[in-house]
N, C-alpha and C. Protein backbone atom coordinates (compact mmCIF):
# COMPACT_ATOMS: atom_id res chain seq x y z
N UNK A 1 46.85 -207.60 176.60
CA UNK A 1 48.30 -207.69 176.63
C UNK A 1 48.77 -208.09 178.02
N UNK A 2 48.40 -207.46 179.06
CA UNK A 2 48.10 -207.94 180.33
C UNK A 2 48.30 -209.23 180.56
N UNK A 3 47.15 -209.66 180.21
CA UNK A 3 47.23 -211.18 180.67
C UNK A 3 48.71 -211.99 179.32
N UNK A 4 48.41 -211.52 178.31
CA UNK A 4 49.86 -213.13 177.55
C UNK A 4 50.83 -212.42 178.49
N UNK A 5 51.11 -211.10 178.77
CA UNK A 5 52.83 -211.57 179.33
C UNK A 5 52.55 -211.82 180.71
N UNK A 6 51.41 -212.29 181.48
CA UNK A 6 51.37 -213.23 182.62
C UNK A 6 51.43 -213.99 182.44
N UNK A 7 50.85 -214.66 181.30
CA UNK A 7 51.06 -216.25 180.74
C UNK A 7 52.40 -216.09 180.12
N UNK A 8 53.08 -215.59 179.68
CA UNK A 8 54.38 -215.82 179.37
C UNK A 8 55.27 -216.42 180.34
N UNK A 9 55.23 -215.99 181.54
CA UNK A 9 56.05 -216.03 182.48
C UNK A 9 56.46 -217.75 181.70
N UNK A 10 55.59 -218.71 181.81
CA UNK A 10 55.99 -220.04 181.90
C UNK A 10 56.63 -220.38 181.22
N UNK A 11 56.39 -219.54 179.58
CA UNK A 11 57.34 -220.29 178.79
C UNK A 11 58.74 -219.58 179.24
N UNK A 12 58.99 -218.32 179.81
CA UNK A 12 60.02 -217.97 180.06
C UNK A 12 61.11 -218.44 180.97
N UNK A 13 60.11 -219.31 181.88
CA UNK A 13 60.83 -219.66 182.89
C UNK A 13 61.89 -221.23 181.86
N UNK A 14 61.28 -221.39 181.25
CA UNK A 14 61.96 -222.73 180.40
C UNK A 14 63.15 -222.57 179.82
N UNK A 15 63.53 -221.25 179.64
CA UNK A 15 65.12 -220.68 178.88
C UNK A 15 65.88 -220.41 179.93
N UNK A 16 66.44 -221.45 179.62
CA UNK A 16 68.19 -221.16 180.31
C UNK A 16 68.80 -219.83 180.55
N UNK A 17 68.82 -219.15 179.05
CA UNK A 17 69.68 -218.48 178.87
C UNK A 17 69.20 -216.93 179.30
N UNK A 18 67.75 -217.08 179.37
CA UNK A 18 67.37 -215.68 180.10
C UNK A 18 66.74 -215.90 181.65
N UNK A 19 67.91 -215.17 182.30
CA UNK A 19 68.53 -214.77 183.51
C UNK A 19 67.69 -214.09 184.19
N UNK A 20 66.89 -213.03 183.60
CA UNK A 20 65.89 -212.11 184.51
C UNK A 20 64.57 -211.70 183.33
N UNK A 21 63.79 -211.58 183.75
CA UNK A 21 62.68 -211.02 182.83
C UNK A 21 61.72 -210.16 183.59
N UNK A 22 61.02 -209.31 183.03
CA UNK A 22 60.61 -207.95 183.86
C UNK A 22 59.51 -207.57 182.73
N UNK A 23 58.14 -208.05 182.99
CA UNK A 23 57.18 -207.45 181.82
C UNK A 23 56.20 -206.85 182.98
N UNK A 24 56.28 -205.34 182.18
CA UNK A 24 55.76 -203.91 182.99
C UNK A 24 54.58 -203.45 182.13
N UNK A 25 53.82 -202.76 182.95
CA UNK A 25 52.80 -201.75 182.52
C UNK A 25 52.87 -200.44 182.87
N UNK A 26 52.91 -199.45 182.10
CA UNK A 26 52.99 -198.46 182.09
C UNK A 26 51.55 -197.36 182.25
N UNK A 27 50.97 -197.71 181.89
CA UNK A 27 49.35 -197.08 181.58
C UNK A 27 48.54 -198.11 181.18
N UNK A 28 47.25 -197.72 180.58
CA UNK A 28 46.36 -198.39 180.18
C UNK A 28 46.24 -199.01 179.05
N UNK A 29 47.33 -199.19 178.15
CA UNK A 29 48.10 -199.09 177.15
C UNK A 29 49.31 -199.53 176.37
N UNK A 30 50.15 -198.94 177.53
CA UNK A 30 51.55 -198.93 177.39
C UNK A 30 52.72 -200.80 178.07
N UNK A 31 52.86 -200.93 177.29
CA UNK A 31 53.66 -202.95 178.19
C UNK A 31 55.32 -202.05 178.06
N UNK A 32 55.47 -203.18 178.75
CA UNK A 32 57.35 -203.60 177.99
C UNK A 32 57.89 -204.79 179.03
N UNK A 33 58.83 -205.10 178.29
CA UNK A 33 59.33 -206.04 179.02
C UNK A 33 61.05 -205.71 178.79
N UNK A 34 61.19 -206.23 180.18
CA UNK A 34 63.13 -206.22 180.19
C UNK A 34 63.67 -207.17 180.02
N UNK A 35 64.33 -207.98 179.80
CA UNK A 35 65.10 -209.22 180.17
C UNK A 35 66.42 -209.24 180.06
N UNK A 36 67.06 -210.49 180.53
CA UNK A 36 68.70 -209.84 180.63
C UNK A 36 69.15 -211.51 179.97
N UNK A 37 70.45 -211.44 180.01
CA UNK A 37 70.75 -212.57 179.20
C UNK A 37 72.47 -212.24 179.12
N UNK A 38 73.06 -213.92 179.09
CA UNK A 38 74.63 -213.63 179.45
C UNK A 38 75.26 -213.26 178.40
N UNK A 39 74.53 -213.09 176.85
CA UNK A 39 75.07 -212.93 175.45
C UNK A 39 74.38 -213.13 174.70
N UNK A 40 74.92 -212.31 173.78
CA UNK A 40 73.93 -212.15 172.37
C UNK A 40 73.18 -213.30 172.36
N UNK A 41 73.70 -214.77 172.12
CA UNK A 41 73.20 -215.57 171.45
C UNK A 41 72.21 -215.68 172.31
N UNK A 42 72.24 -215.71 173.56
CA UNK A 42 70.93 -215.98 174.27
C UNK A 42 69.76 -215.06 174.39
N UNK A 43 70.11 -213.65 173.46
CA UNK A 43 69.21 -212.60 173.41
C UNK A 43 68.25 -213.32 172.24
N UNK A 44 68.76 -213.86 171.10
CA UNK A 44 68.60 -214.51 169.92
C UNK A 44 67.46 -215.71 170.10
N UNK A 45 68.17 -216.16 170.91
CA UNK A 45 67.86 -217.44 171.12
C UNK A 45 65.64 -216.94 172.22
N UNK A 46 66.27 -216.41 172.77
CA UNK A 46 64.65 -215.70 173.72
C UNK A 46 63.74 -214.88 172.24
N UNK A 47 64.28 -214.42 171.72
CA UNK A 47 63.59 -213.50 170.57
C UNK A 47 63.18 -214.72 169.64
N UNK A 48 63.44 -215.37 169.32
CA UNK A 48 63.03 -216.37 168.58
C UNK A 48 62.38 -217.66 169.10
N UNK A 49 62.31 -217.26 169.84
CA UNK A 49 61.44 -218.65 170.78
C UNK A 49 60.31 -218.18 171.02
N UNK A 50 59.89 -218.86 172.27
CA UNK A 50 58.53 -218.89 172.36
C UNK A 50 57.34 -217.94 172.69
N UNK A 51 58.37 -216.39 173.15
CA UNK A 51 57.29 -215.89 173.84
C UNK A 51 57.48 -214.38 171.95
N UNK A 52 58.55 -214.59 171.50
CA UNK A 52 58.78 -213.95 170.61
C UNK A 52 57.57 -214.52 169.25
N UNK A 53 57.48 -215.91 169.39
CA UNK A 53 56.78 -216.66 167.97
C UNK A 53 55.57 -216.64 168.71
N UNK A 54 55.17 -216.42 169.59
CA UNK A 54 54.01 -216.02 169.94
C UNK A 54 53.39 -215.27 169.91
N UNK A 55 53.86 -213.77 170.48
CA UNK A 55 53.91 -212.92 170.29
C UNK A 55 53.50 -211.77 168.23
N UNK A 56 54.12 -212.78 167.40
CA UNK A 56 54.37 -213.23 165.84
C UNK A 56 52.70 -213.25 165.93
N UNK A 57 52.62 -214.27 166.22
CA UNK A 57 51.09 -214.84 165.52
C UNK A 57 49.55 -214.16 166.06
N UNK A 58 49.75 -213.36 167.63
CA UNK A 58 49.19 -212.73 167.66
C UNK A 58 48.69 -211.29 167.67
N UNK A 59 50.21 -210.96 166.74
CA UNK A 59 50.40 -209.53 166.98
C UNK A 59 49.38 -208.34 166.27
N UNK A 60 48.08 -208.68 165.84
CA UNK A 60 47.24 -208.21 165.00
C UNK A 60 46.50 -207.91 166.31
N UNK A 61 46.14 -208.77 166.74
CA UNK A 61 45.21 -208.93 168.49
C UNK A 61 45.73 -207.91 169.21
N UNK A 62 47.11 -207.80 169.70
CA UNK A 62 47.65 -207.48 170.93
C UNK A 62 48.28 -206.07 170.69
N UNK A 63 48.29 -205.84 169.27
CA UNK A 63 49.54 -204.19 169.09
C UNK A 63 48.57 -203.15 168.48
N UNK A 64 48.81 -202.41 168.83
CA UNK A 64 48.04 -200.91 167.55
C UNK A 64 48.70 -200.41 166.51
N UNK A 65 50.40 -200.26 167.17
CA UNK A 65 50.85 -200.07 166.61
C UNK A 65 52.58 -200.86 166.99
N UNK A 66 53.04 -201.43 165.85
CA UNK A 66 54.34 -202.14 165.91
C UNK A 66 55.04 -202.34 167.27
N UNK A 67 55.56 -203.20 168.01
CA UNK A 67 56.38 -202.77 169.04
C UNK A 67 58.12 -202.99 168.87
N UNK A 68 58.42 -201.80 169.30
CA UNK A 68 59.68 -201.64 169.10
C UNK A 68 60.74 -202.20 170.05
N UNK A 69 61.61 -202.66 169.59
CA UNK A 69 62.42 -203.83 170.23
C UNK A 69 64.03 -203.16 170.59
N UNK A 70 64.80 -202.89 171.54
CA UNK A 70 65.55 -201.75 171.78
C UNK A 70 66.55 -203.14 172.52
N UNK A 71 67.74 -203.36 171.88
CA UNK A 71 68.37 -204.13 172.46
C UNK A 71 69.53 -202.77 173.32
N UNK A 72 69.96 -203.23 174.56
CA UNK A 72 71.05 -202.11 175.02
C UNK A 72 71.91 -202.96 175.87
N UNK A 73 73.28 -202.38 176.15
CA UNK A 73 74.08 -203.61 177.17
C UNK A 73 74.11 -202.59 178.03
N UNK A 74 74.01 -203.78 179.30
CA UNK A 74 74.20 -202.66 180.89
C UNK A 74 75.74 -202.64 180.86
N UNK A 75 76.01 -201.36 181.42
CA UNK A 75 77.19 -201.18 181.29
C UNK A 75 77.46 -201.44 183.19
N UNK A 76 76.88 -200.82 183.93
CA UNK A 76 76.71 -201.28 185.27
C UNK A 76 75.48 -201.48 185.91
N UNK A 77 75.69 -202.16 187.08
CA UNK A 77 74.53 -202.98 187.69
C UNK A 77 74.87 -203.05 189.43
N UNK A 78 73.92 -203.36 189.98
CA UNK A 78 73.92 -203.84 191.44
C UNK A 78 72.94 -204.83 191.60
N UNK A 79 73.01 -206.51 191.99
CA UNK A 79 72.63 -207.60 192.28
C UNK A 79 72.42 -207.82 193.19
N UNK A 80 71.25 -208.42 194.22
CA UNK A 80 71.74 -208.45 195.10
C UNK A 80 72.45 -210.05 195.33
N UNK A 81 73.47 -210.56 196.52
CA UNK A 81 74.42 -211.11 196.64
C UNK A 81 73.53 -212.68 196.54
């Protein structure tokens, strides 16, 4: 799992519409990824693309069990300038 969301990075970098992306490890085990995006549609638009239909086809390989997908809006933030 490790390594596709290092290889993800590239296709990620190709979407416009997502603004920040953040794929973490937690344990030996454990992924996630953050990403941010200016609106729904561009949440849509990243979930259904490339690292999402990828993700699709190898998800027998890469999961044990389902991964759960937690959409949330920041309500506040600090950027830096």
């Amino acid at each position: 799992m490790a390594q596709f969301l290092t290889d993800a990075q590239a296709i990620v970098e190709e979407e416009p519409d997502t603004r920040a992306w953040f794929a973490v490890q937690f344990d030996a085990s454990t992924f996630g990824i953050f990403d941010v995006f200016p609106d729904d549609a561009g949440r849509q638009a990243h979930l259904a693309g490339g690292v999402g239909t990828a993700l699709g086809k190898r998800a027998d390989e890469l999961f044990t069990v389902a991964p759960a997908i937690e959409n949330v809006d920041i309500l506040a933030s600090k950027l830096p300038a």
